[in-house]
N, C-alpha and C. Protein backbone atom coordinates (compact mmCIF):
# COMPACT_ATOMS: atom_id res chain seq x y z
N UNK A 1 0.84 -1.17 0.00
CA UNK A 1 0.00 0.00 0.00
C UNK A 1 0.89 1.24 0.00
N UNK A 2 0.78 1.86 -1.03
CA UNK A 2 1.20 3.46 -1.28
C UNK A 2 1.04 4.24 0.08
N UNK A 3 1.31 4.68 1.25
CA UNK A 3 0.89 5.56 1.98
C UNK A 3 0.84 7.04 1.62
N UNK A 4 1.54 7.53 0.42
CA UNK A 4 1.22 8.91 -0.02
C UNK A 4 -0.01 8.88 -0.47
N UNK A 5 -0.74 7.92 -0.95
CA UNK A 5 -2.22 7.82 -1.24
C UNK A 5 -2.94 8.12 -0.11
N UNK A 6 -2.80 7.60 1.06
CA UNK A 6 -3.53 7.41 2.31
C UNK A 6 -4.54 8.64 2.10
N UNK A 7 -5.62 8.74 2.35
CA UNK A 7 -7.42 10.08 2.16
C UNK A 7 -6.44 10.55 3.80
N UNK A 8 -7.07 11.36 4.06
CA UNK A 8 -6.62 12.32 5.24
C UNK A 8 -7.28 12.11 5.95
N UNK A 9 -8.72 11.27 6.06
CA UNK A 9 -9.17 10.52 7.06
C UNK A 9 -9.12 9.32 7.26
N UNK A 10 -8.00 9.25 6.77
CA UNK A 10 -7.45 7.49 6.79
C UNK A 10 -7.95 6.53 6.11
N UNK A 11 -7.76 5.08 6.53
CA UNK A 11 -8.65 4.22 5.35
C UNK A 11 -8.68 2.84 5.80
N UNK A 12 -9.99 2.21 6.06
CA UNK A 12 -9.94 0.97 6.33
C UNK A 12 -9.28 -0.10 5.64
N UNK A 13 -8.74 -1.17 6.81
CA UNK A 13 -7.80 -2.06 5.96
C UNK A 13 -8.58 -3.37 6.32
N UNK A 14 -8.60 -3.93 5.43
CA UNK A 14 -9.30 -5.58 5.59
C UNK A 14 -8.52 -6.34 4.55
N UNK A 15 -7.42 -7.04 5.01
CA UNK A 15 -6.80 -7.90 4.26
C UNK A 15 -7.06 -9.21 5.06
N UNK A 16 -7.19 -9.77 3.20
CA UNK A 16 -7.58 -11.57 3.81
C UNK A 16 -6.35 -12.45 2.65
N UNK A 17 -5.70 -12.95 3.54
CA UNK A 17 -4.88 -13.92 2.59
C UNK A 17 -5.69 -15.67 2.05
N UNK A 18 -5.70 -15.43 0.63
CA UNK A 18 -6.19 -16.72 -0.13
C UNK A 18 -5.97 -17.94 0.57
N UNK A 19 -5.82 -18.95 0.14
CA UNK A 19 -6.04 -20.41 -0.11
C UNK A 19 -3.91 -20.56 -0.16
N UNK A 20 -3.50 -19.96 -1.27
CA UNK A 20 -2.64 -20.02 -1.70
C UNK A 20 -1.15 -19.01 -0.63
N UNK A 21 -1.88 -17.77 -0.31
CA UNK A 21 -1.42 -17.10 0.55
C UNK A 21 -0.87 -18.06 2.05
N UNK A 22 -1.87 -18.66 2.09
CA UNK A 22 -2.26 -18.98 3.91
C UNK A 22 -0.97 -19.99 3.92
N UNK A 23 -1.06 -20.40 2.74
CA UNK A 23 0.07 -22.05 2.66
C UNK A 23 1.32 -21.25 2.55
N UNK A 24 1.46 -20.29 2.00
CA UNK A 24 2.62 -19.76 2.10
C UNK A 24 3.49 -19.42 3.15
N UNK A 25 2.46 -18.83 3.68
CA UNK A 25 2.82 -18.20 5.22
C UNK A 25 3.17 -19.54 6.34
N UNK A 26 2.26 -20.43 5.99
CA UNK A 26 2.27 -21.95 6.79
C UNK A 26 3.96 -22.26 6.88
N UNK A 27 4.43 -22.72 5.28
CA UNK A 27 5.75 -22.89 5.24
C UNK A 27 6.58 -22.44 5.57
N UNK A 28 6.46 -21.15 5.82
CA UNK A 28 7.31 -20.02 6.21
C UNK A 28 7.89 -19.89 7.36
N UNK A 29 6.78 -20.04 8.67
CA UNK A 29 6.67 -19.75 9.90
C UNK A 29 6.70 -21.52 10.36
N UNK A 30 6.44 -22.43 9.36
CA UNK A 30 7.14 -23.97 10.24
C UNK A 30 5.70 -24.29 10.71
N UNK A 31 4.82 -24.13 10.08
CA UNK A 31 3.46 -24.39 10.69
C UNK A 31 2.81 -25.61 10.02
N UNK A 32 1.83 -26.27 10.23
CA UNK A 32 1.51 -27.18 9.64
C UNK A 32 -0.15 -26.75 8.83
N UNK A 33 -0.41 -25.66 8.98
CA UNK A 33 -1.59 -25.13 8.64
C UNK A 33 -1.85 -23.57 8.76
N UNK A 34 -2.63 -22.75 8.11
CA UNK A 34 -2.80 -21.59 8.34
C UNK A 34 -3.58 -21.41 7.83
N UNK A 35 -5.36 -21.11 8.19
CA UNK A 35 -6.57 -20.42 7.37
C UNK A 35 -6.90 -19.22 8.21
N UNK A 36 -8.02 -18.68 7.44
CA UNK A 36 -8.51 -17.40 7.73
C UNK A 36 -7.76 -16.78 7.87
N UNK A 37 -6.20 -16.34 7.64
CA UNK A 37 -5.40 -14.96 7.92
C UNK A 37 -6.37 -13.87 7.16
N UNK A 38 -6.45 -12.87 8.29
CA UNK A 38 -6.89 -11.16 7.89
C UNK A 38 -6.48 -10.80 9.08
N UNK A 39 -6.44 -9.16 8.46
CA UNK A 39 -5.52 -8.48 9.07
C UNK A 39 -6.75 -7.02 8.64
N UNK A 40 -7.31 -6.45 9.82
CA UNK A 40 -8.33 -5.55 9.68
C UNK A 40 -7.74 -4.54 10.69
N UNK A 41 -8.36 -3.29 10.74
CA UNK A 41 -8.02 -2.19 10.42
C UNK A 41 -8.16 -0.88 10.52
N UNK A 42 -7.88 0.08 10.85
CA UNK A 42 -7.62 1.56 10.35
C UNK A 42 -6.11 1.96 9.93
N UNK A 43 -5.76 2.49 9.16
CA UNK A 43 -4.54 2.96 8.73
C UNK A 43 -4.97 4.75 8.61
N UNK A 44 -4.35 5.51 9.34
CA UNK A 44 -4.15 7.04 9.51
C UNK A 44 -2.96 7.52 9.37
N UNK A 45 -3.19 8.81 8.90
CA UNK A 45 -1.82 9.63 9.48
C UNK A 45 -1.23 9.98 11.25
N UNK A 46 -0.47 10.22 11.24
CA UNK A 46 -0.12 10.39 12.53
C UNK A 46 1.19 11.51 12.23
N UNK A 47 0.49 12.94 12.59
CA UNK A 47 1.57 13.83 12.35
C UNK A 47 2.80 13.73 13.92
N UNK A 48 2.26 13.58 14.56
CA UNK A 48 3.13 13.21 15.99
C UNK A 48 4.44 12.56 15.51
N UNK A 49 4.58 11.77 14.78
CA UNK A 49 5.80 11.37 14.25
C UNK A 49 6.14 11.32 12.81
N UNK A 50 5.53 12.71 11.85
CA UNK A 50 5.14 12.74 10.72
C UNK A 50 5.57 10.99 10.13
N UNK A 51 4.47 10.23 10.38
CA UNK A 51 4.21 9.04 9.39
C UNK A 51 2.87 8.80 9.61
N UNK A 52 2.57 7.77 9.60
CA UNK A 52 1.29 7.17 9.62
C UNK A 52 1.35 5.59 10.87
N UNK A 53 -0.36 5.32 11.46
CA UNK A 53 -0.60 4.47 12.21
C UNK A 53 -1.37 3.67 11.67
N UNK A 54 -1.14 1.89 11.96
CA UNK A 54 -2.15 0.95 11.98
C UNK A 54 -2.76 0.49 13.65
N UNK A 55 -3.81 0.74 13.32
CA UNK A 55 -4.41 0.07 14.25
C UNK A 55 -5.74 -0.93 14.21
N UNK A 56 -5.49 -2.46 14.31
CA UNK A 56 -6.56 -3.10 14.15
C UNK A 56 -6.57 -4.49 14.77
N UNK A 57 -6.74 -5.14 14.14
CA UNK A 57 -6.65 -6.99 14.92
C UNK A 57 -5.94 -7.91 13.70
N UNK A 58 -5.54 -8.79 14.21
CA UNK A 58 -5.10 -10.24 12.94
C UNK A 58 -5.54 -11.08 13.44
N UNK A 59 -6.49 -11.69 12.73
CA UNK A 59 -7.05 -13.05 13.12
C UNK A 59 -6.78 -14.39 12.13
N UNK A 60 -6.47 -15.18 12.93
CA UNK A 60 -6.21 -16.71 12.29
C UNK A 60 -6.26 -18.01 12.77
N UNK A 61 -6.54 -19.20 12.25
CA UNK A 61 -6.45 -20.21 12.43
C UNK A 61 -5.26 -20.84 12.26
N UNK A 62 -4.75 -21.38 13.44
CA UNK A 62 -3.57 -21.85 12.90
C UNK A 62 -3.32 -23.95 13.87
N UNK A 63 -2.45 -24.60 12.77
CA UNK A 63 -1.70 -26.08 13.45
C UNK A 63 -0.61 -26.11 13.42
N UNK A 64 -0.51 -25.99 14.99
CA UNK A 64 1.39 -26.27 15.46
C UNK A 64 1.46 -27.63 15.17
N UNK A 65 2.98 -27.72 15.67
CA UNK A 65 3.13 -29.49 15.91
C UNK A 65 3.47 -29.40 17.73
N UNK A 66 3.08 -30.44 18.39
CA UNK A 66 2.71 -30.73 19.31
C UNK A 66 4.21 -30.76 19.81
N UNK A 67 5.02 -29.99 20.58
CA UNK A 67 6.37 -30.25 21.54
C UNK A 67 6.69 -31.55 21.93
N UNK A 68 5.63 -32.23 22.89
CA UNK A 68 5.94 -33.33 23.28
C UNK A 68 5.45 -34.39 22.24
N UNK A 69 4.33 -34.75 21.90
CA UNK A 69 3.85 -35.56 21.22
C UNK A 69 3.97 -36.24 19.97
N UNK A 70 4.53 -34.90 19.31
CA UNK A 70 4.75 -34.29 17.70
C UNK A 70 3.03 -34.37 16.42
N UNK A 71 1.98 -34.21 17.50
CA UNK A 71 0.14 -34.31 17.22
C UNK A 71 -0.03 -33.16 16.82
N UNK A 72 -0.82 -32.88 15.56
CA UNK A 72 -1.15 -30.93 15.72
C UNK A 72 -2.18 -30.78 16.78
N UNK A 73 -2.02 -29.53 16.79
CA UNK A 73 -2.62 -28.73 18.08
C UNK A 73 -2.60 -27.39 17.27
N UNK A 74 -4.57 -27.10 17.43
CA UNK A 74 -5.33 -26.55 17.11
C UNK A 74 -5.01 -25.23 18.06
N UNK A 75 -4.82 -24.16 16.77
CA UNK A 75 -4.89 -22.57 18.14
C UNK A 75 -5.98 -21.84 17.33
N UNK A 76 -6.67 -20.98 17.99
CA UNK A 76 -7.43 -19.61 17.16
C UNK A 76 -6.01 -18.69 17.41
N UNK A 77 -5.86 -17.51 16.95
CA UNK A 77 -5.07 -16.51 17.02
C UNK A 77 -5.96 -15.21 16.68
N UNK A 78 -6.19 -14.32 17.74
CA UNK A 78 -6.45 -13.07 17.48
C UNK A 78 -6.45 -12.14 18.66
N UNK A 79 -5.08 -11.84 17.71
CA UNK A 79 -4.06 -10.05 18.77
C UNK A 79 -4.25 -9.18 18.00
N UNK A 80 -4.27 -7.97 19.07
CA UNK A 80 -4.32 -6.55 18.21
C UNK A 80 -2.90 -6.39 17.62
N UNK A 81 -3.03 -5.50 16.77
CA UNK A 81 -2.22 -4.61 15.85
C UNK A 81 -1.82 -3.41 16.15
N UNK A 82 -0.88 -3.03 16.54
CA UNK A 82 -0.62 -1.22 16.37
C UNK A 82 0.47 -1.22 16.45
N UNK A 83 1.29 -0.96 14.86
CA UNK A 83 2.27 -0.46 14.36
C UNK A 83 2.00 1.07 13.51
N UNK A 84 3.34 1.56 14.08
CA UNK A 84 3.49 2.75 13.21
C UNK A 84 4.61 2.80 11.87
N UNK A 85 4.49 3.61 11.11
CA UNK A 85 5.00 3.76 9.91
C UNK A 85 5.58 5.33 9.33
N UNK A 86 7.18 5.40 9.11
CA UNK A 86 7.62 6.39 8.55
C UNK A 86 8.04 6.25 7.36
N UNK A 87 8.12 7.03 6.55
CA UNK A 87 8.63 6.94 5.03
C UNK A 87 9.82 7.25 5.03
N UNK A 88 10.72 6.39 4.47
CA UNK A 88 12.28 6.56 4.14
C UNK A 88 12.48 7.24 2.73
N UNK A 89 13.34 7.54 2.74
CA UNK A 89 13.58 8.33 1.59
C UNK A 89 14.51 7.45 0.52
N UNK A 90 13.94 7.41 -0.66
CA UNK A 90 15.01 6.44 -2.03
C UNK A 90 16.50 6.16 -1.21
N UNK A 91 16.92 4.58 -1.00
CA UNK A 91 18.51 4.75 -0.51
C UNK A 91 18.86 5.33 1.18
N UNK A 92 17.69 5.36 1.72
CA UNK A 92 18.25 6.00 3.22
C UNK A 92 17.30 5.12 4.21
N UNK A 93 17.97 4.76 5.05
CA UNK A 93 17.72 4.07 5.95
C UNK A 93 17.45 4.93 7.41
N UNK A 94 16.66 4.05 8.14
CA UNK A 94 16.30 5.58 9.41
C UNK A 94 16.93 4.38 10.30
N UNK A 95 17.91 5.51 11.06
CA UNK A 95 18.80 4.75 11.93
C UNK A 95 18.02 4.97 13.25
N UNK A 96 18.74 3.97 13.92
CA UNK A 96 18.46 3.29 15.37
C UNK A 96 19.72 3.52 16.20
N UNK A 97 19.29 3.64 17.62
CA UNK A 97 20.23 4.32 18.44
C UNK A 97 20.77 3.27 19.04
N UNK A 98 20.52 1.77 19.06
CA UNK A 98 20.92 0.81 19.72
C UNK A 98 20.58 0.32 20.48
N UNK A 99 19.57 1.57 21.60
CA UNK A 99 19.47 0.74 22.79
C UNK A 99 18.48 1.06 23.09
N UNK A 100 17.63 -0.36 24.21
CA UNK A 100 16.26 -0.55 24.00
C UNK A 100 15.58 -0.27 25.45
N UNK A 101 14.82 0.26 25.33
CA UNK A 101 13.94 0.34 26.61
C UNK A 101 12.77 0.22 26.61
N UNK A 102 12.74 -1.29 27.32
CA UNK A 102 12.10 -1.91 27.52
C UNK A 102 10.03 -1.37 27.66
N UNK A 103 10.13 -0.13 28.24
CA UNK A 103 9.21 0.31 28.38
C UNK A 103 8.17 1.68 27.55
N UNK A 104 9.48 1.70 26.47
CA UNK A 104 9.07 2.23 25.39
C UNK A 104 8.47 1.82 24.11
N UNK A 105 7.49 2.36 23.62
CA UNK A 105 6.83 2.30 22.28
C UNK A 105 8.10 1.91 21.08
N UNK A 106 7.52 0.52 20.55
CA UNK A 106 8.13 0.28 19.46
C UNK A 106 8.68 1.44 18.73
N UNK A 107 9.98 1.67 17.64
CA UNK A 107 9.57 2.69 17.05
C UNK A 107 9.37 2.41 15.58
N UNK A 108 8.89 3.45 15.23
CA UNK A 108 8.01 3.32 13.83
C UNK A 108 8.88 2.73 13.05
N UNK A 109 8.24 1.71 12.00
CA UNK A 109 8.49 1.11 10.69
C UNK A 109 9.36 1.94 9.56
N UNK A 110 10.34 1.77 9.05
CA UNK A 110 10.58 2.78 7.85
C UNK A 110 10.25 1.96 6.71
N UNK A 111 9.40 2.63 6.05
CA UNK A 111 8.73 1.65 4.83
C UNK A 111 9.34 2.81 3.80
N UNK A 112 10.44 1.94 3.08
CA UNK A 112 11.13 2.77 1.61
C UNK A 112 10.27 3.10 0.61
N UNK A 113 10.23 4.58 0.57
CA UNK A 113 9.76 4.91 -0.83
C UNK A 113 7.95 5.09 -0.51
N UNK A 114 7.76 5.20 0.61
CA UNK A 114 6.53 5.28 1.33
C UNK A 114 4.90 3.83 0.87
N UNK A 115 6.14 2.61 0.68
CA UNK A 115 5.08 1.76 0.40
C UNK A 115 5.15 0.43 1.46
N UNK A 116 3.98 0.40 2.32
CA UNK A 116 4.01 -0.41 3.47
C UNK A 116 3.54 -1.80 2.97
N UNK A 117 4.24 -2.96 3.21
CA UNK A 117 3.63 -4.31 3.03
C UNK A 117 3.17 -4.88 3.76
N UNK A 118 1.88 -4.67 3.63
CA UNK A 118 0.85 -5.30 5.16
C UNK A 118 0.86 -6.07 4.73
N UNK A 119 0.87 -7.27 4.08
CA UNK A 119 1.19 -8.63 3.90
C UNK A 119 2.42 -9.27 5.11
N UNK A 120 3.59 -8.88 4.68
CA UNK A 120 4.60 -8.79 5.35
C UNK A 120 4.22 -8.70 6.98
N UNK A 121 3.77 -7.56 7.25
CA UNK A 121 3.17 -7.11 8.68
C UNK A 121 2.18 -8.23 9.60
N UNK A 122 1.19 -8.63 8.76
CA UNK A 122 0.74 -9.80 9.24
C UNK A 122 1.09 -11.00 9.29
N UNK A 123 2.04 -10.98 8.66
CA UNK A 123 2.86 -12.64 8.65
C UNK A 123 3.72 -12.50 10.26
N UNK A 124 4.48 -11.44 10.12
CA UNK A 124 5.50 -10.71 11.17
C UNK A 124 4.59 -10.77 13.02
N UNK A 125 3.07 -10.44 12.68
CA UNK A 125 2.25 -10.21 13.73
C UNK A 125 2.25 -11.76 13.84
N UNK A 126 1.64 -12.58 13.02
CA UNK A 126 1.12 -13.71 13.10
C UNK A 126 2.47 -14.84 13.86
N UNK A 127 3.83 -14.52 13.40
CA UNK A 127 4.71 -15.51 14.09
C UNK A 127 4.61 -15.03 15.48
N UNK A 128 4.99 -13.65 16.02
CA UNK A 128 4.67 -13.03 17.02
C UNK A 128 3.83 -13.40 18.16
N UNK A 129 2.58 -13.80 17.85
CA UNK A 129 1.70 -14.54 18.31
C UNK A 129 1.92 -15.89 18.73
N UNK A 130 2.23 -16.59 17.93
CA UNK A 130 2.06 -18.28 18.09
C UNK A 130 2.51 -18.32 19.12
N UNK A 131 2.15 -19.51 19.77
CA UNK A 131 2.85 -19.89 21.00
C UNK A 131 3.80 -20.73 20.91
N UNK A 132 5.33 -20.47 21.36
CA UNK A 132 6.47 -20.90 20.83
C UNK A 132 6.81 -22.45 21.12
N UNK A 133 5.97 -23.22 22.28
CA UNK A 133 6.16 -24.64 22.41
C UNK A 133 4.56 -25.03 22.78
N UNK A 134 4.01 -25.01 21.80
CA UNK A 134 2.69 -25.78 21.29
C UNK A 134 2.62 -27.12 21.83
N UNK A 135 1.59 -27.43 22.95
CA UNK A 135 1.36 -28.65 23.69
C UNK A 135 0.37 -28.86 23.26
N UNK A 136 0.03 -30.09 23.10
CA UNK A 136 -1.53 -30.50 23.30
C UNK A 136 -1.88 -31.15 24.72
N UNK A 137 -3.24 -30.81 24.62
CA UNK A 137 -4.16 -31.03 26.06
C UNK A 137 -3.71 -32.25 26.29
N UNK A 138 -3.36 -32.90 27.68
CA UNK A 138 -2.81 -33.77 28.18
C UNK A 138 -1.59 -34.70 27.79
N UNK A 139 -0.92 -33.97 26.69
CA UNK A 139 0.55 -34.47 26.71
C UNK A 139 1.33 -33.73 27.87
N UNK A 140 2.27 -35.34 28.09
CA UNK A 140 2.99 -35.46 29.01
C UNK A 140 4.69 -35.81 28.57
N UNK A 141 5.44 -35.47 29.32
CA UNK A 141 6.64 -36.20 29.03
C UNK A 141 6.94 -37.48 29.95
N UNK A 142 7.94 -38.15 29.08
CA UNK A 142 7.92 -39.48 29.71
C UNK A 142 8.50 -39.44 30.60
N UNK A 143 7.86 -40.33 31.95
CA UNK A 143 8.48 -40.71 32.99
C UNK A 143 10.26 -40.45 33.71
N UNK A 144 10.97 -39.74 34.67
CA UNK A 144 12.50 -39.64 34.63
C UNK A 144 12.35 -40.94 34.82
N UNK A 145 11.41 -41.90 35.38
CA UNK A 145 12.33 -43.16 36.02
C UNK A 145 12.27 -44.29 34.74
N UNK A 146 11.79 -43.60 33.75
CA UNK A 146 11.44 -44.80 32.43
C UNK A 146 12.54 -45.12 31.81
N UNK A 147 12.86 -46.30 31.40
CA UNK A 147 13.91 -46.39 30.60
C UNK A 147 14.67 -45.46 29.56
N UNK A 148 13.12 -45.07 28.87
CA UNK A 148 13.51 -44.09 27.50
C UNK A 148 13.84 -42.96 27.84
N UNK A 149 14.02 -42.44 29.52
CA UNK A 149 14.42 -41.00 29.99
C UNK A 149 16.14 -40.86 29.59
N UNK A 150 16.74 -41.95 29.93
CA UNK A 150 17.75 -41.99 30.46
C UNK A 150 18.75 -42.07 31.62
N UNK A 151 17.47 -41.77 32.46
CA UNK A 151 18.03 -41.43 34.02
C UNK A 151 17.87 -43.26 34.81
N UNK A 152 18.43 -43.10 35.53
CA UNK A 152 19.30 -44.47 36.34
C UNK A 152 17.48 -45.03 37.01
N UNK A 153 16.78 -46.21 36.50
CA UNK A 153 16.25 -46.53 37.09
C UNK A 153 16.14 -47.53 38.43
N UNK A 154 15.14 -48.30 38.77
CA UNK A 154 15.34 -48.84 40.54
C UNK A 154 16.90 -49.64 39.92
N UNK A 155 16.44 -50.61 39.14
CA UNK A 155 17.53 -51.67 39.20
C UNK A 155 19.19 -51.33 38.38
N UNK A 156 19.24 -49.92 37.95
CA UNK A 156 20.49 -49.36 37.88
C UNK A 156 20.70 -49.20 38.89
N UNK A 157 22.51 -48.89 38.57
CA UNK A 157 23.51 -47.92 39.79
C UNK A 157 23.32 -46.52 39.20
N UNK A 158 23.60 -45.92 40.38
CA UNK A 158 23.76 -44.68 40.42
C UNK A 158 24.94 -44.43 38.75
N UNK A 159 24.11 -43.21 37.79
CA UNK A 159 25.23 -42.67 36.92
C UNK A 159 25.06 -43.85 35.61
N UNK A 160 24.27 -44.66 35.60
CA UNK A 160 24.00 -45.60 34.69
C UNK A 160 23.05 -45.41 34.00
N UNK A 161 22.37 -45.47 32.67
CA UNK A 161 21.47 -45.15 31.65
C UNK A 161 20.74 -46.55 31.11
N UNK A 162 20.21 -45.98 29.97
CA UNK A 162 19.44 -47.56 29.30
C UNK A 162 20.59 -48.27 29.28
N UNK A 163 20.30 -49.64 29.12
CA UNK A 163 21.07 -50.75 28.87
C UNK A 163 22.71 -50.73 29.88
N UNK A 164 23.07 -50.35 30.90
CA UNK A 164 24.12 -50.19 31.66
C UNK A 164 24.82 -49.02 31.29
N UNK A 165 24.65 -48.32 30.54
CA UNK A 165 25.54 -47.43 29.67
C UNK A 165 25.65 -46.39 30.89
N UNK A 166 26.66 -45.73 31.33
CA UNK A 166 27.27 -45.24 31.68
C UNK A 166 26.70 -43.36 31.40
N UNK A 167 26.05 -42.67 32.34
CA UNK A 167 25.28 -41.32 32.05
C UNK A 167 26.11 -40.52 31.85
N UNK A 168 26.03 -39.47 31.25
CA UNK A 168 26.81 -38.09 30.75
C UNK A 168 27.14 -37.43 32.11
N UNK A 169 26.01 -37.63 32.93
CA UNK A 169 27.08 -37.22 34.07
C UNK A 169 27.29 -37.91 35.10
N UNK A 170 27.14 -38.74 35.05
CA UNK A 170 28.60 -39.62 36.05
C UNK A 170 29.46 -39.23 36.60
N UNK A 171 30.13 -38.73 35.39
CA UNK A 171 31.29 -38.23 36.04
C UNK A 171 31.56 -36.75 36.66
N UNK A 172 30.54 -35.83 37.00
CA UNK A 172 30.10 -34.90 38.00
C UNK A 172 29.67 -35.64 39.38
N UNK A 173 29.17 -37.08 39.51
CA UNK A 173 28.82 -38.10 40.46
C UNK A 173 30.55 -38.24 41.39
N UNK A 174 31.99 -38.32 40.27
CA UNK A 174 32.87 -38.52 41.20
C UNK A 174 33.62 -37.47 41.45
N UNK A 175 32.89 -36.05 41.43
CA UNK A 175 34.05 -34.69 41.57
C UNK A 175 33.19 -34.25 43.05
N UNK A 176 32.01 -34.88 43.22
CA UNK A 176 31.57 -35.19 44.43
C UNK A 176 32.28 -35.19 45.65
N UNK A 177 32.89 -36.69 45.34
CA UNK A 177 33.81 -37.10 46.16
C UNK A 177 35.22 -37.01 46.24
């Protein structure tokens, strides 16, 4: 989107990514699914930092893969939006001071040549979102005392693994003593 176009009372945004879109984004972000992406809207000026503001929601359907299980696991996704946007000039980059505080407002986007890719933006929102170790409802991890843990069960010694094998740390077991 052109933002030198932007009407001076701003302009509703309702983007919906296709069939073809959604799979894109799927592959992208390591997902196993992605429908309904949209990304809705107001887009304004904002002379306060001569650029412009989005403010709206992204909503989506999305399938992780399951952390423990490796099962998809079903999420809805829908977070607000509010990014801001400055126009860079042909070849110039808007520099950054380095250092972050924590309790400050993002700062604005420099979109070159004053054209913002809300495509881009909602993909960016949408990883943002996910939840980074996707469980499903009542997965568990296996047992420490199970064989397949690794850890020394009843009828091991101390520092011993599956099959007698000898544990990685063991030998922290004799700096012990």
């Amino acid at each position: 989107m052109d933002l030198d176009d932007l009407p001076e009372d701003g302009l509703a945004v309702d983007l919906r990514a296709d069939e073809a879109e959604c799979a894109a984004v799927a592959r992208r972000l390591g997902l196993r699914r992605v429908a309904g992406l949209r990304l809705g809207g107001r887009l304004q000026r904002d002379y306060a930092i001569d650029g412009f503001r989005l403010a709206g929601e992204l909503t989506a359907a999305v399938t992780q893969t399951c952390v423990v299980s490796l099962e998809p696991v079903e999420a809805e996704i829908r977070v607000p939006v509010q990014r801001a946007f400055v126009i860079a000039p042909p070849g110039e980059a808007v520099a950054e001071d380095g250092e972050i505080d924590p309790g400050a407002e993002d700062p604005p986007d420099a979109v070159p040549e004053g054209v913002a890719e809300l495509g881009e933006l909602a993909t960016e929102e949408l990883a943002l979102a996910l939840d980074p170790y996707p469980r499903k409802p009542g997965a568990t991890w296996p047992d420490a005392g199970s064989a397949g843990a690794g850890a020394a069960g009843p009828d091991e010694g101390p520092g011993e693994g599956e099959q007698g094998q000898e544990s990685p740390f063991a030998v922290l077991r004799h700096l012990k003593h």
